[in-house]
Protein backbone atom coordinates (compact mmCIF):
# COMPACT_ATOMS: atom_id res chain seq x y z
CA UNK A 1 -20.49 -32.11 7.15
CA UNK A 2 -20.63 -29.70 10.19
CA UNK A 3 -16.93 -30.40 11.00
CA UNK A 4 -16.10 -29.47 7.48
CA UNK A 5 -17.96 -26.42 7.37
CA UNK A 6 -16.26 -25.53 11.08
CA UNK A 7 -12.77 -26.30 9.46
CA UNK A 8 -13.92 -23.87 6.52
CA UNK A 9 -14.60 -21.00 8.25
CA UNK A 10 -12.02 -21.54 10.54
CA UNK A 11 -9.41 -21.70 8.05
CA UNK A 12 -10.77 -18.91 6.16
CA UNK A 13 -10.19 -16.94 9.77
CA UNK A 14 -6.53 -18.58 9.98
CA UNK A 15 -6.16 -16.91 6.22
CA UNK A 16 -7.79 -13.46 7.05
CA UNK A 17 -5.34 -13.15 10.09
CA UNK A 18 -2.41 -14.21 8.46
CA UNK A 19 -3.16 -11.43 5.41
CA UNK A 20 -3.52 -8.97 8.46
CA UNK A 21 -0.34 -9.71 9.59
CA UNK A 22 1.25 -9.57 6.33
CA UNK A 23 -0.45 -6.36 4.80
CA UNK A 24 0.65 -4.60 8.13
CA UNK A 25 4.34 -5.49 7.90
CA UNK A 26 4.23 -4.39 4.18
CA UNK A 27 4.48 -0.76 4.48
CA UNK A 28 6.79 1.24 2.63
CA UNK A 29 8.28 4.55 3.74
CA UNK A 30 9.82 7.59 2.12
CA UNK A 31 11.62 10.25 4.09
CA UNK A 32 12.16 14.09 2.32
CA UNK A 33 14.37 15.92 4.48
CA UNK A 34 13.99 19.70 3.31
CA UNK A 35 17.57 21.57 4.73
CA UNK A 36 17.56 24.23 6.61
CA UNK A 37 13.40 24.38 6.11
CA UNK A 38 11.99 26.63 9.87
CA UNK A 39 9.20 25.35 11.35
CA UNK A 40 7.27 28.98 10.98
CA UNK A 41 7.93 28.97 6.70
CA UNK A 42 4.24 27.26 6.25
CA UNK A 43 2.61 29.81 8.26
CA UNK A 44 3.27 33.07 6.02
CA UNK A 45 -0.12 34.27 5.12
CA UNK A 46 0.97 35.71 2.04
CA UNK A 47 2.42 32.06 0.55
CA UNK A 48 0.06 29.87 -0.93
CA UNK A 49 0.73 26.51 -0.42
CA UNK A 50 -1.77 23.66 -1.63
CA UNK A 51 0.44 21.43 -1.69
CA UNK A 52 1.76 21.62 2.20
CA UNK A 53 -2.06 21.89 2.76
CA UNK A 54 -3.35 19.03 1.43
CA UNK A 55 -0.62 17.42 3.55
CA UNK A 56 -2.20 19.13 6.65
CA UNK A 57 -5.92 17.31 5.74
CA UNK A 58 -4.66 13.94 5.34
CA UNK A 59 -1.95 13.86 7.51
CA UNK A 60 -0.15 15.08 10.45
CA UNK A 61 1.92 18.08 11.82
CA UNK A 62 3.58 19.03 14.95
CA UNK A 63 3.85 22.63 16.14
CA UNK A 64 7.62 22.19 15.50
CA UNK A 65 10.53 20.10 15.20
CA UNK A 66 13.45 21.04 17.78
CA UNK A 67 16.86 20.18 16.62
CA UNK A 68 19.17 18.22 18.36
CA UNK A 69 23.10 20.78 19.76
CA UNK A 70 24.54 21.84 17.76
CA UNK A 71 21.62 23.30 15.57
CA UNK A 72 23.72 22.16 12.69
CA UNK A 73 23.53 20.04 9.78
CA UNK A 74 25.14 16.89 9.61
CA UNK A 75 24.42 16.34 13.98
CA UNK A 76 20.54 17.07 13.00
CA UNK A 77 21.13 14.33 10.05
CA UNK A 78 22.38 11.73 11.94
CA UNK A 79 19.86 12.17 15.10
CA UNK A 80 17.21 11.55 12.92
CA UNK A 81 18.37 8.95 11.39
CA UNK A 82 19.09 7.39 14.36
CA UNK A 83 17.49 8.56 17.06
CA UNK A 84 20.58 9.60 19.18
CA UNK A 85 21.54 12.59 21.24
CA UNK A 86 24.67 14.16 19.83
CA UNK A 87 26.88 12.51 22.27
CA UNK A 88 26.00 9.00 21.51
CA UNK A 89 25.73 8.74 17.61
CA UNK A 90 29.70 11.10 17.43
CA UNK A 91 28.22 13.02 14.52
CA UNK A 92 29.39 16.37 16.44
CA UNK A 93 29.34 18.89 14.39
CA UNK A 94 29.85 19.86 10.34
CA UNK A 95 33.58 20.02 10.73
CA UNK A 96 35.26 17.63 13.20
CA UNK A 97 38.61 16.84 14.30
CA UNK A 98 39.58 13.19 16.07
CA UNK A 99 42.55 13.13 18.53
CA UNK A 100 42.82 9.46 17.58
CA UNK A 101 43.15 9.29 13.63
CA UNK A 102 44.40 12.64 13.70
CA UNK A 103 42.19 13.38 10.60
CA UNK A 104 39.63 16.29 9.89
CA UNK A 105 36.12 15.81 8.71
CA UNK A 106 35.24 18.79 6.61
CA UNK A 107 32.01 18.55 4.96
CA UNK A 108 32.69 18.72 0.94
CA UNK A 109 35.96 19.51 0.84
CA UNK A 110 38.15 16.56 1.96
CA UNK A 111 37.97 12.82 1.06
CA UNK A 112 38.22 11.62 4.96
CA UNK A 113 34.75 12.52 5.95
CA UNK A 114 33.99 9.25 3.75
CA UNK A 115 35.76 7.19 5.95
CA UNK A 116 33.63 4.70 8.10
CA UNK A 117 34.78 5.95 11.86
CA UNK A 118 33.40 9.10 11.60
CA UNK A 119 30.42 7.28 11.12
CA UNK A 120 30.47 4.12 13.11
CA UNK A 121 29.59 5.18 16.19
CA UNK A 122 25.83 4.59 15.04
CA UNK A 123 23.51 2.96 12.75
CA UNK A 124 20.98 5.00 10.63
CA UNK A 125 17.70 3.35 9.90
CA UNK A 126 19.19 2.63 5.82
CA UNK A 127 22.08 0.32 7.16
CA UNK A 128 19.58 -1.38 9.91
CA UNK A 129 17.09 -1.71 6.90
CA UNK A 130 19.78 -3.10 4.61
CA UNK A 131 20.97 -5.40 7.49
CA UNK A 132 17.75 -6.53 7.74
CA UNK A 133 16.98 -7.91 4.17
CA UNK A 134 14.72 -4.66 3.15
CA UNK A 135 15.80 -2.48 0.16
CA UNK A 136 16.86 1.31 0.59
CA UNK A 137 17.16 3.82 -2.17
CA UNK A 138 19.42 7.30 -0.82
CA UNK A 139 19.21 10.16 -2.96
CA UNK A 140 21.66 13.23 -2.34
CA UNK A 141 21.60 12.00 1.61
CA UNK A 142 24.57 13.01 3.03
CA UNK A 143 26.65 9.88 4.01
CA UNK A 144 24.83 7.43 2.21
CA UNK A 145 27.99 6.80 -0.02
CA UNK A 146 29.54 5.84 3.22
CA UNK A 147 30.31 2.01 4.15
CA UNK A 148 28.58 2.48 7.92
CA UNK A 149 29.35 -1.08 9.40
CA UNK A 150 30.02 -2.71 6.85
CA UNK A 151 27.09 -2.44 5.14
CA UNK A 152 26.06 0.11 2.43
CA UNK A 153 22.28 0.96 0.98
CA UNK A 154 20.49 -0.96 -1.70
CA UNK A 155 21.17 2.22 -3.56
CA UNK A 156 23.19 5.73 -3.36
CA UNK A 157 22.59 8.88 -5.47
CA UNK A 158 26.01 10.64 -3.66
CA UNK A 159 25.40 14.65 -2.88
CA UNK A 160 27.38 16.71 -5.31
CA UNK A 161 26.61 20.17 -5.03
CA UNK A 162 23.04 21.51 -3.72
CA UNK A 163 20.38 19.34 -5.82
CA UNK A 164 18.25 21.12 -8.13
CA UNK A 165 14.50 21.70 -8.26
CA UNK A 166 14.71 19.65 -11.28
CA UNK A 167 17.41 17.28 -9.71
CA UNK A 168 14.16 16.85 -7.22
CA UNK A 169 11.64 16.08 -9.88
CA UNK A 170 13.81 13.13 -11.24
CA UNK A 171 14.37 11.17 -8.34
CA UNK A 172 10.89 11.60 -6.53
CA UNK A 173 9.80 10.25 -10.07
CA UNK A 174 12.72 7.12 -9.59
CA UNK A 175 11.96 6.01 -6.05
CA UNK A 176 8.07 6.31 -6.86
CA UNK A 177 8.22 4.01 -9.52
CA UNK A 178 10.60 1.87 -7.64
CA UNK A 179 7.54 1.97 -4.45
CA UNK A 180 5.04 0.76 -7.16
CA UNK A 181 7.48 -2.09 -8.50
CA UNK A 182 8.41 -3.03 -4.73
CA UNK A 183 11.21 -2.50 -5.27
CA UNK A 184 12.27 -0.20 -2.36
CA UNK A 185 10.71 -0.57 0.70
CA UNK A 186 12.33 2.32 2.01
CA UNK A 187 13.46 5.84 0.49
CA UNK A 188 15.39 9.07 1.31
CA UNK A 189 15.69 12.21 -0.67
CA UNK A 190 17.31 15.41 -0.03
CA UNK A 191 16.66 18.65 -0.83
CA UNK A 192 19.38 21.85 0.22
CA UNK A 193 18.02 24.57 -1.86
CA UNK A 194 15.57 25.83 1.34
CA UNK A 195 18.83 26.50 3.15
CA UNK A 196 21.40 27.52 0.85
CA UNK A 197 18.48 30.36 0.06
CA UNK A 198 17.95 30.98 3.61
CA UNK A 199 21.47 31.71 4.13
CA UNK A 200 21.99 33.40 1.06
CA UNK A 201 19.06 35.51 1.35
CA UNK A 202 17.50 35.36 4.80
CA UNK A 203 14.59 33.60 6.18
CA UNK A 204 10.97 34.29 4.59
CA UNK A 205 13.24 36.44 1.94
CA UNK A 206 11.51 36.59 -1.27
CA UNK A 207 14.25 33.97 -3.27
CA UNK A 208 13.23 31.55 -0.89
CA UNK A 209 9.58 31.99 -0.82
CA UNK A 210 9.92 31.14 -4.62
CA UNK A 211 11.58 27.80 -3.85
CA UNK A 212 9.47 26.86 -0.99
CA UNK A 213 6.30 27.72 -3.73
CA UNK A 214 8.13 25.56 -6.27
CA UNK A 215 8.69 22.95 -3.92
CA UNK A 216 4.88 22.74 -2.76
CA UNK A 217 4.06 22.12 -6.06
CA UNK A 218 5.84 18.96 -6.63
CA UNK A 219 4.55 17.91 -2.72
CA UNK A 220 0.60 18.24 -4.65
CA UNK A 221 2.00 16.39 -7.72
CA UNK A 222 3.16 13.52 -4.56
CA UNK A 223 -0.39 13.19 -2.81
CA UNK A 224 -1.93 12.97 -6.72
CA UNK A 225 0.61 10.47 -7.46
CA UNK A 226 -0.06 8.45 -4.53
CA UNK A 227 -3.45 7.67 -5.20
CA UNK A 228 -2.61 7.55 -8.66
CA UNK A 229 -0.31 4.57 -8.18
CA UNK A 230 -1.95 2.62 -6.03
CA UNK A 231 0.38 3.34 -3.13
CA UNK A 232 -1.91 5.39 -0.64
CA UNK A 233 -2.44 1.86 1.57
CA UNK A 234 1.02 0.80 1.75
CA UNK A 235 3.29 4.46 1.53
CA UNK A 236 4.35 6.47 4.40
CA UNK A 237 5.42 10.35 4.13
CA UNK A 238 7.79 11.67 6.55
CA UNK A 239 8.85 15.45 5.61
CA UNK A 240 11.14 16.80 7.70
CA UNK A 241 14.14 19.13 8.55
CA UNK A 242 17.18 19.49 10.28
CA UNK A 243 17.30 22.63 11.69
CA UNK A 244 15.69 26.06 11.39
CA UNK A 245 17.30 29.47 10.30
CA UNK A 246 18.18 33.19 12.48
CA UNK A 247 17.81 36.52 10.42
CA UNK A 248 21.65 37.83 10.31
CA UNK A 249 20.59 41.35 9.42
CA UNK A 250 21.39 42.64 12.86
CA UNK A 251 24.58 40.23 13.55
CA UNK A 252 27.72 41.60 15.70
CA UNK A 253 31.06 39.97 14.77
CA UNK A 254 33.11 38.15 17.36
CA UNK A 255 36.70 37.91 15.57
CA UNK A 256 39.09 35.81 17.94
CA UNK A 257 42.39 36.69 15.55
CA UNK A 258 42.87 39.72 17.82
CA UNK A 259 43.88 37.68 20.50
CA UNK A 260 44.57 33.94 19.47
CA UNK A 261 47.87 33.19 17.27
CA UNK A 262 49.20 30.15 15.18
CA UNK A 263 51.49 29.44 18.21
CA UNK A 264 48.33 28.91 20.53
CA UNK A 265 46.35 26.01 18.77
CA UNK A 266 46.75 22.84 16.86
CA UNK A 267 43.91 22.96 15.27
CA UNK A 268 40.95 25.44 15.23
CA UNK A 269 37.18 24.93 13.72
CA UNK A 270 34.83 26.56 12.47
CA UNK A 271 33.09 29.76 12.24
CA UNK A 272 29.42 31.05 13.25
CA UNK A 273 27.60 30.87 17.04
CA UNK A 274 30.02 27.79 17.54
CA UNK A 275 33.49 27.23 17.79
CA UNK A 276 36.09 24.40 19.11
CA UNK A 277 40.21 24.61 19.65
CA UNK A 278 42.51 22.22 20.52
CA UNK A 279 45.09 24.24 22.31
CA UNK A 280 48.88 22.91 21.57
CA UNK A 281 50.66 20.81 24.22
CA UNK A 282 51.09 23.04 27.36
CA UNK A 283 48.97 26.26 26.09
CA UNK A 284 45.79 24.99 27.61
CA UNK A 285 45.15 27.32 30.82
CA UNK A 286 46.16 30.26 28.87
CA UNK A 287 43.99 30.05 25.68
CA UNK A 288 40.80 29.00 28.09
CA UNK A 289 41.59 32.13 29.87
CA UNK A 290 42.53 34.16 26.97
CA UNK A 291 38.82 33.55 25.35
CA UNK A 292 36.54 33.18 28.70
CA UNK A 293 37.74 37.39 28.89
CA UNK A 294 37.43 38.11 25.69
CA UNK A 295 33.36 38.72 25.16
CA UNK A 296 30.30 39.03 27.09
CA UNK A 297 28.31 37.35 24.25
CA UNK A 298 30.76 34.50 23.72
CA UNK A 299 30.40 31.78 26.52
CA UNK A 300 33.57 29.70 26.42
CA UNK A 301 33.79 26.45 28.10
CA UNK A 302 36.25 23.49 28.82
CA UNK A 303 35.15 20.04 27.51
CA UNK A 304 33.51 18.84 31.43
CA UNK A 305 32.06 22.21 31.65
CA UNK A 306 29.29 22.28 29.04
CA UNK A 307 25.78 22.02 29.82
CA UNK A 308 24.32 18.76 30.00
CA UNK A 309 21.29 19.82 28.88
CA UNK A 310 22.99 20.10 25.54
CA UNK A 311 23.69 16.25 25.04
CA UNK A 312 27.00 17.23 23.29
CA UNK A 313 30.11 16.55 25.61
CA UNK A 314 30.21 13.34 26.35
CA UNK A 315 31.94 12.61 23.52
CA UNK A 316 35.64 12.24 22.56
CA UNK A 317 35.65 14.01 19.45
CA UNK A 318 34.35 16.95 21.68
CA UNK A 319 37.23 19.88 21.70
CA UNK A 320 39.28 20.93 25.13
CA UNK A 321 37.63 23.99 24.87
CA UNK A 322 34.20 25.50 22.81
CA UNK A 323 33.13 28.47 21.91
CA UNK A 324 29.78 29.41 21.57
CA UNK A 325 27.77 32.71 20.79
CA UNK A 326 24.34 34.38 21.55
CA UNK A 327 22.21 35.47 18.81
CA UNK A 328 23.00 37.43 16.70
CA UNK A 329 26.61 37.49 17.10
CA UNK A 330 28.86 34.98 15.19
CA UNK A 331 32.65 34.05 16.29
CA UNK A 332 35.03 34.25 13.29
CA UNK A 333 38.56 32.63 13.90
CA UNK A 334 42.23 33.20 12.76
CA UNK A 335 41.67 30.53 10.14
CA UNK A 336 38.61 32.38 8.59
CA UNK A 337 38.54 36.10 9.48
CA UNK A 338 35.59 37.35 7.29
CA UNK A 339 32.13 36.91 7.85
CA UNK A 340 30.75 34.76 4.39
CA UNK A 341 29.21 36.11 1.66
CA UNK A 342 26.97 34.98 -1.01
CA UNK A 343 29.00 33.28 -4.06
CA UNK A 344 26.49 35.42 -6.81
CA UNK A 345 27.02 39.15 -5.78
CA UNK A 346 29.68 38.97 -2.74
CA UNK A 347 27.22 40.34 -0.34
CA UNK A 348 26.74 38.70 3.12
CA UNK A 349 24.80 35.97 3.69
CA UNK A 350 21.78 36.48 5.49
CA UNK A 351 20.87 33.56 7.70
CA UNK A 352 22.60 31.42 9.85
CA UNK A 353 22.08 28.25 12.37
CA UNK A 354 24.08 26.74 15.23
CA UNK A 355 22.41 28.89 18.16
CA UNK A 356 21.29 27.16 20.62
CA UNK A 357 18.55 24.23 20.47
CA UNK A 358 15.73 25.99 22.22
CA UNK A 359 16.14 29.13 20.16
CA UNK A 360 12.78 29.51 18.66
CA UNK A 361 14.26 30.29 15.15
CA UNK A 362 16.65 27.11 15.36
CA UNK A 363 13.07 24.46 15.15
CA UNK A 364 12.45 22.72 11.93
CA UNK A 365 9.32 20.97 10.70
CA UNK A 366 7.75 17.46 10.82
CA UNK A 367 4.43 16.45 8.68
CA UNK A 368 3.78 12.62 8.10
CA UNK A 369 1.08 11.01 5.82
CA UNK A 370 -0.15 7.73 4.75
CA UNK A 371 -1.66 4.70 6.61
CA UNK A 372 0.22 4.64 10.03
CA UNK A 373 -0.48 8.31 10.49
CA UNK A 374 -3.52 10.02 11.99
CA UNK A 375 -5.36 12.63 9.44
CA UNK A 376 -6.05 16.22 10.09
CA UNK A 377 -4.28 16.24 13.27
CA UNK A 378 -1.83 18.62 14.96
CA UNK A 379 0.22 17.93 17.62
CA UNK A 380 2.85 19.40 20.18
CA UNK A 381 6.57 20.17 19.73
CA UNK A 382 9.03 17.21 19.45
CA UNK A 383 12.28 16.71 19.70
CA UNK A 384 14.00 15.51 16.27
CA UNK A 385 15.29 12.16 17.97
CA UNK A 386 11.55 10.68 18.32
CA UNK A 387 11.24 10.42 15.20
CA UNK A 388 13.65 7.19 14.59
CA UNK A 389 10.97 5.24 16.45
CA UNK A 390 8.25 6.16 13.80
CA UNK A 391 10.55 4.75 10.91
CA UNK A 392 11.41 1.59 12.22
CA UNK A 393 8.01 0.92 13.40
CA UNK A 394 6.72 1.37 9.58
CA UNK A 395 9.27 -0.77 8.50
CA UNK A 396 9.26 -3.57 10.79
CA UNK A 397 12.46 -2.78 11.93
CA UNK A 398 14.26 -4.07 15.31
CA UNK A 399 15.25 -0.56 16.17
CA UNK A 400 19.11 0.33 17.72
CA UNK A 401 19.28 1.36 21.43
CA UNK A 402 18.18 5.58 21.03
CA UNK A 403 16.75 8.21 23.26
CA UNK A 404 13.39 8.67 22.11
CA UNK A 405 10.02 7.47 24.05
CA UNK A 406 7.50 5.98 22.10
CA UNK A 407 5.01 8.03 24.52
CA UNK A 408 6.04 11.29 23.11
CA UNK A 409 4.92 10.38 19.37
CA UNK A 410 2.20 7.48 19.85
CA UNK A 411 -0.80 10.20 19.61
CA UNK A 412 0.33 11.01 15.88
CA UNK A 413 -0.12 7.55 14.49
CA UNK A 414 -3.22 5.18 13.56
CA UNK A 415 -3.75 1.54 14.49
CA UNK A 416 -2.14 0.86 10.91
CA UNK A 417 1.00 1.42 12.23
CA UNK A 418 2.77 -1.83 12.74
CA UNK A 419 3.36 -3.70 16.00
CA UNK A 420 6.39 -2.98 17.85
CA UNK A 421 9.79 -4.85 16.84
CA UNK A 422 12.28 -5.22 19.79
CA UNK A 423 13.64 -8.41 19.05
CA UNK A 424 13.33 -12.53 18.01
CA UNK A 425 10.82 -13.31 20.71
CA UNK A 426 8.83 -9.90 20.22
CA UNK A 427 8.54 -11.30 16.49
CA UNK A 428 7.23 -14.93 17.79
CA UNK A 429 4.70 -13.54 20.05
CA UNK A 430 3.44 -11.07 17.33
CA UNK A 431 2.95 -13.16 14.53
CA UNK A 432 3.06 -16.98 15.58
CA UNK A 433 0.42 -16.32 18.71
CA UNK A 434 -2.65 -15.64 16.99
CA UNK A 435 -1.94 -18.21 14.20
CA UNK A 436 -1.23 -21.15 17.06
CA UNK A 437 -4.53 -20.16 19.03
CA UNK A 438 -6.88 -20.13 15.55
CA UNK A 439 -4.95 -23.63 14.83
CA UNK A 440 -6.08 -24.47 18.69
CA UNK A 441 -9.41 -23.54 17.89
CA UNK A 442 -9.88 -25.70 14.58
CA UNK A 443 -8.53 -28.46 16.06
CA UNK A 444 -10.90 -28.79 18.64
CA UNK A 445 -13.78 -27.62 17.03
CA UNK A 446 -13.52 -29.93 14.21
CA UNK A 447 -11.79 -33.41 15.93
């Protein structure tokens, strides 16, 4: 009788742990990446926001989120997503050129920035989820339409023009119902309007203020939701941004078609605080020394030459020679000689990115909430790459090789947070150790 009471409550240990282990590795997680969205937007004291402050009680912030070089979209996309410096995940910049295909990547307009190479130099956390038998539902995230080794996600909503408010509503309402169905165990949306305003209009200019109200309203409806649903013990929040925004009203244009000609370049890119040419055969020395003369606010610099600090030129899709500005001033090129306006009234825009990555006005945001994250809790500026680590740690991932350090992030999470994944034997030791030793233990207590 005493052995089979031992090898009850033994067993009913045995069952306990092995719930543990399976209610931590059941986590979902849903990333809202807000465009263009600067760190300092949720400090205006004139902006109500309950919705971002309800966030702030039950969850985490940090002071700011600094983008990876170039302060750019689809480079800020990718690092998060992966965790990678520039330089390792090839995502360089919005519009790209590769010496090797000879093909241009120009974001929106042509049909070869959906072709795998651009993108194959690294996995995002969808494909490594989707490789790894969990379920991931993209909406309007830029390259999710894209087949990134092979391997596409569980489901793509492609980007086709700046998603709606509205557009917004429907799919939080989609992947929500798909959390509470278990369906998706991981899930993306994003959100453009907070830049395309902030360009348009400026940062902290009334238009966007609007939005970012709007927006905070839906973020209340989430936390409501969550609890609603059932979901506040298994979902993750992770709302962040790629990049930050500079106030244009001051600029000073740098306009290279005074001294550079068609005969001078194969191909030239971009304009704004960052440019790139690919000289023609034999015109090398003389364009480099053409531009380094040119302006005191434009630092030119030959591929080797770049900072390191910059994580940016180690990389073969990096051009022979780059351009880049101070703020304010923005480089416009023979290919595009006017500054941009706004497509509504034809005035100039009024914000811009790109500047370099420890310009204050460059930083984005990061708030997290659910069970792996800490309540009420602020912490220090982070770099944008740390934040890979987070993801595959709710998901049970076994991450990709990246360049964050688990150090830098580890105060912003609870005990909830899942074990560590880094590889077949880190999954034996976590799961199969403490089911062998409570198996030890009933055997000898009870034969």
């Amino acid at each position: 009788m005493a052995s089979t009471k031992v090898l009850g409550v033994s067993m009913w240990v045995l069952i306990i742990c092995i719930k543990t282990v399976i209610a931590r590795e059941n986590q979902q997680l849903l990333m809202l990446l807000f465009d263009g969205f600067r760190w300092d937007y949720l400090d205006q004291p004139d902006l109500h926001l309950p919705g971002f402050r309800r966030i702030l009680e039950i969850g985490i912030r940090t002071d700011y989120l600094k983008p990876v070089y170039p302060t750019l979209s689809y480079p800020n996309y990718y690092s998060i997503a992966t965790g990678l410096y520039t330089e390792n995940h090839g995502m360089i910049s919005n519009y790209m050129y590769d010496e090797v295909e000879k093909e241009s990547f120009l974001i929106g307009t042509n049909p070869e920035q959906y072709h795998s190479y651009w993108w194959n130099q690294a996995e995002p956390v969808w494909i490594s989820a989707e490789k790894q038998k969990l379920n991931s539902y993209m909406y309007f995230w830029p390259g999710c339409e894209v087949t990134i080794r092979d391997v596409k996600p569980t489901q793509c909503r492609p980007y086709n023009g700046p998603p709606s408010l509205d557009d917004f509503k429907r799919v939080m309402s989609d992947i929500m119902r798909k959390f509470v169905n278990n369906e998706a165990d991981l899930g993306g949306v994003y959100y453009e309007l907070t830049d395309k305003l902030g360009h348009d209009y400026g940062p902290k200019s009334k238009p966007l203020n609007d939005n970012i109200q709007a927006l905070d309203a839906e973020l209340f409806k989430l936390t409501e939701d969550i609890v609603k649903m059932g979901l506040n013990d298994r979902l993750n929040i992770m709302i962040f941004s790629d990049h930050g925004m500079a106030d244009m009203t001051n600029r000073t244009l740098i306009n290279m078609a005074s001294i550079l000609n068609r005969n001078d370049y194969d191909v030239i890119l971009e304009n704004g605080p960052l440019s790139s040419v690919w000289p023609k055969p034999g015109k090398h020395r003389e364009v480099y020394h053409k531009l380094r003369q040119f302006h005191r606010k434009m630092h030119v610099y030959e591929r080797e030459d770049l900072p390191e600090r910059y994580h940016y030129k180690h990389n073969a899709r990096v051009a022979p020679i780059t351009m880049i500005a101070e703020k304010p001033y923005y480089i416009l090129t023979p290919v595009k000689p006017n500054y941009p306006s706004r497509k509504s009234d034809f005035q100039p825009r009024m914000g811009v990115h790109g500047y370099d990555d420890t310009d204050i006005d460059m930083r984005g945001i990061f708030l997290g909430f659910g069970p792996s994250f800490k309540a009420h809790y602020r912490g220090p500026g982070i770099e944008n790459i740390h934040l890979y680590q987070i993801m595959c740690r709710i998901l049970g991932l076994i991450p990709e090789s990246h360049n964050g350090t688990w150090s830098t992030i580890s105060g912003l999470v609870t005990d909830k947070l899942p074990p560590a994944v880094g590889g077949a034997s880190t999954l034996t030791l976590t799961y199969l150790i403490p089911i062998s030793l409570l198996v030890l233990i009933c055997t000898t207590l009870c034969f």
